[in-house]
Protein backbone atom coordinates (compact mmCIF):
# COMPACT_ATOMS: atom_id res chain seq x y z
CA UNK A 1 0.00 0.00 0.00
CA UNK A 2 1.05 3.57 -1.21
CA UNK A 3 0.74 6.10 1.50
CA UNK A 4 1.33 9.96 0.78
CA UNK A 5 1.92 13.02 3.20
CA UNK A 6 1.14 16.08 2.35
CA UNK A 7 2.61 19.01 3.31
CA UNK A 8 0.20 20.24 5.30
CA UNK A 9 -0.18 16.99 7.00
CA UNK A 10 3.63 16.47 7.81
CA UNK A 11 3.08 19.93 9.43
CA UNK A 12 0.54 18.93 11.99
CA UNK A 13 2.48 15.88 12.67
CA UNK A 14 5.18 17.86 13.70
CA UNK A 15 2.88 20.51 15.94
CA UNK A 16 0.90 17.39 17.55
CA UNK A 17 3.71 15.05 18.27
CA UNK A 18 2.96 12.11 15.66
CA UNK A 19 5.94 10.34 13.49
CA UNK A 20 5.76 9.38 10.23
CA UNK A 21 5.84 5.97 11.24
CA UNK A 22 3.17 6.17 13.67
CA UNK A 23 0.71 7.81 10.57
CA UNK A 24 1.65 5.09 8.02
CA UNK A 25 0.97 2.35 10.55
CA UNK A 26 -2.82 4.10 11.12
CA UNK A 27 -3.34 3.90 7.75
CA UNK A 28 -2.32 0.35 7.70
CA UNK A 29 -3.47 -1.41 10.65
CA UNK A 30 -5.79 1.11 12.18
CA UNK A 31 -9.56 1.42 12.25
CA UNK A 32 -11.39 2.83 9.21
CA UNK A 33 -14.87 5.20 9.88
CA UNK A 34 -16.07 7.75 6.76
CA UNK A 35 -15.51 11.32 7.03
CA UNK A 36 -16.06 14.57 6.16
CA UNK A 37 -15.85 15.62 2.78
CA UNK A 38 -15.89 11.82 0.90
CA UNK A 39 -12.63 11.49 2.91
CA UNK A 40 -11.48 8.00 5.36
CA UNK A 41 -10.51 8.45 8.53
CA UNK A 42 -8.01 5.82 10.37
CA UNK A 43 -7.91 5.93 14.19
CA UNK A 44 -4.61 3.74 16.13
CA UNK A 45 -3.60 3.50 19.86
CA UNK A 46 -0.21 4.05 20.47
CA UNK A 47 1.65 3.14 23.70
CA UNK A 48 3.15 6.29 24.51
CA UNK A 49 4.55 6.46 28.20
CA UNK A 50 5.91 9.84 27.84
CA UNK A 51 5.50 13.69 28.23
CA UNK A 52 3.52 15.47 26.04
CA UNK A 53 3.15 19.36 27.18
CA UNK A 54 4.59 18.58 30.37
CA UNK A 55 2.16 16.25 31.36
CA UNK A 56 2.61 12.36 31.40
CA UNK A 57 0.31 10.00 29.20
CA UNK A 58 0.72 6.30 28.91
CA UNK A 59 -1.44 6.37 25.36
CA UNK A 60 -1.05 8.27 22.27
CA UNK A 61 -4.25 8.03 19.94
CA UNK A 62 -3.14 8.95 15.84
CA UNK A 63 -5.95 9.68 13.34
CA UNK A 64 -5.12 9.77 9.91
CA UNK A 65 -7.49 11.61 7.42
CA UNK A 66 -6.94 10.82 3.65
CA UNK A 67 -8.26 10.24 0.01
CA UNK A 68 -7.52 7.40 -1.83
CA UNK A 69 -5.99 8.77 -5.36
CA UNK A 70 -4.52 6.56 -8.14
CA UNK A 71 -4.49 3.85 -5.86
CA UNK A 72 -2.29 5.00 -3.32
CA UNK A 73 -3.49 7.04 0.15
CA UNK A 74 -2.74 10.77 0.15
CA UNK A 75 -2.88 11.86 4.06
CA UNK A 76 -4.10 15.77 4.16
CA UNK A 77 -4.17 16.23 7.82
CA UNK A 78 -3.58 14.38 11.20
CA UNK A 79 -4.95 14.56 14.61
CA UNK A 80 -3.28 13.19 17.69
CA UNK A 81 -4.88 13.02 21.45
CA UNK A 82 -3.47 11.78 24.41
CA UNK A 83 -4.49 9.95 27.01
């Protein structure tokens, strides 16, 4: 599977703490709902253990929002929540 960024969504990644990695596995192996705008959304738990904002979380939760283009996924933005 074919799995795009785009700029926009590498820049949220980097504002709301989620790697590359961590977006190409929600598209992957995550959960798969409709959204907004004919888009997918993909939803994946994350062990996290960690500071995020100075507070500690033991789970990181990774949504994904895309459009399938040419056969390949093209990810336009990315939401991450801690809990």
């Amino acid at each position: 599977m074919v799995i795009a960024l785009q700029p926009h969504a590498k820049q949220r990644m980097a504002e709301r703490g989620a790697t590359e990695q961590e977006v190409v596995a929600t598209v992957e192996s995550g959960e798969q709902f409709p959204a907004k705008f004919g888009r997918t959304g993909f939803r994946r738990n994350f062990l996290f253990g960690g500071k995020w904002q100075g507070r500690v979380f033991s789970v990181k939760q990774v949504e994904a929002y895309a459009v399938e283009e040419n056969g390949q996924w093209v990810v336009v933005t990315v939401l991450v929540k801690y809990f």
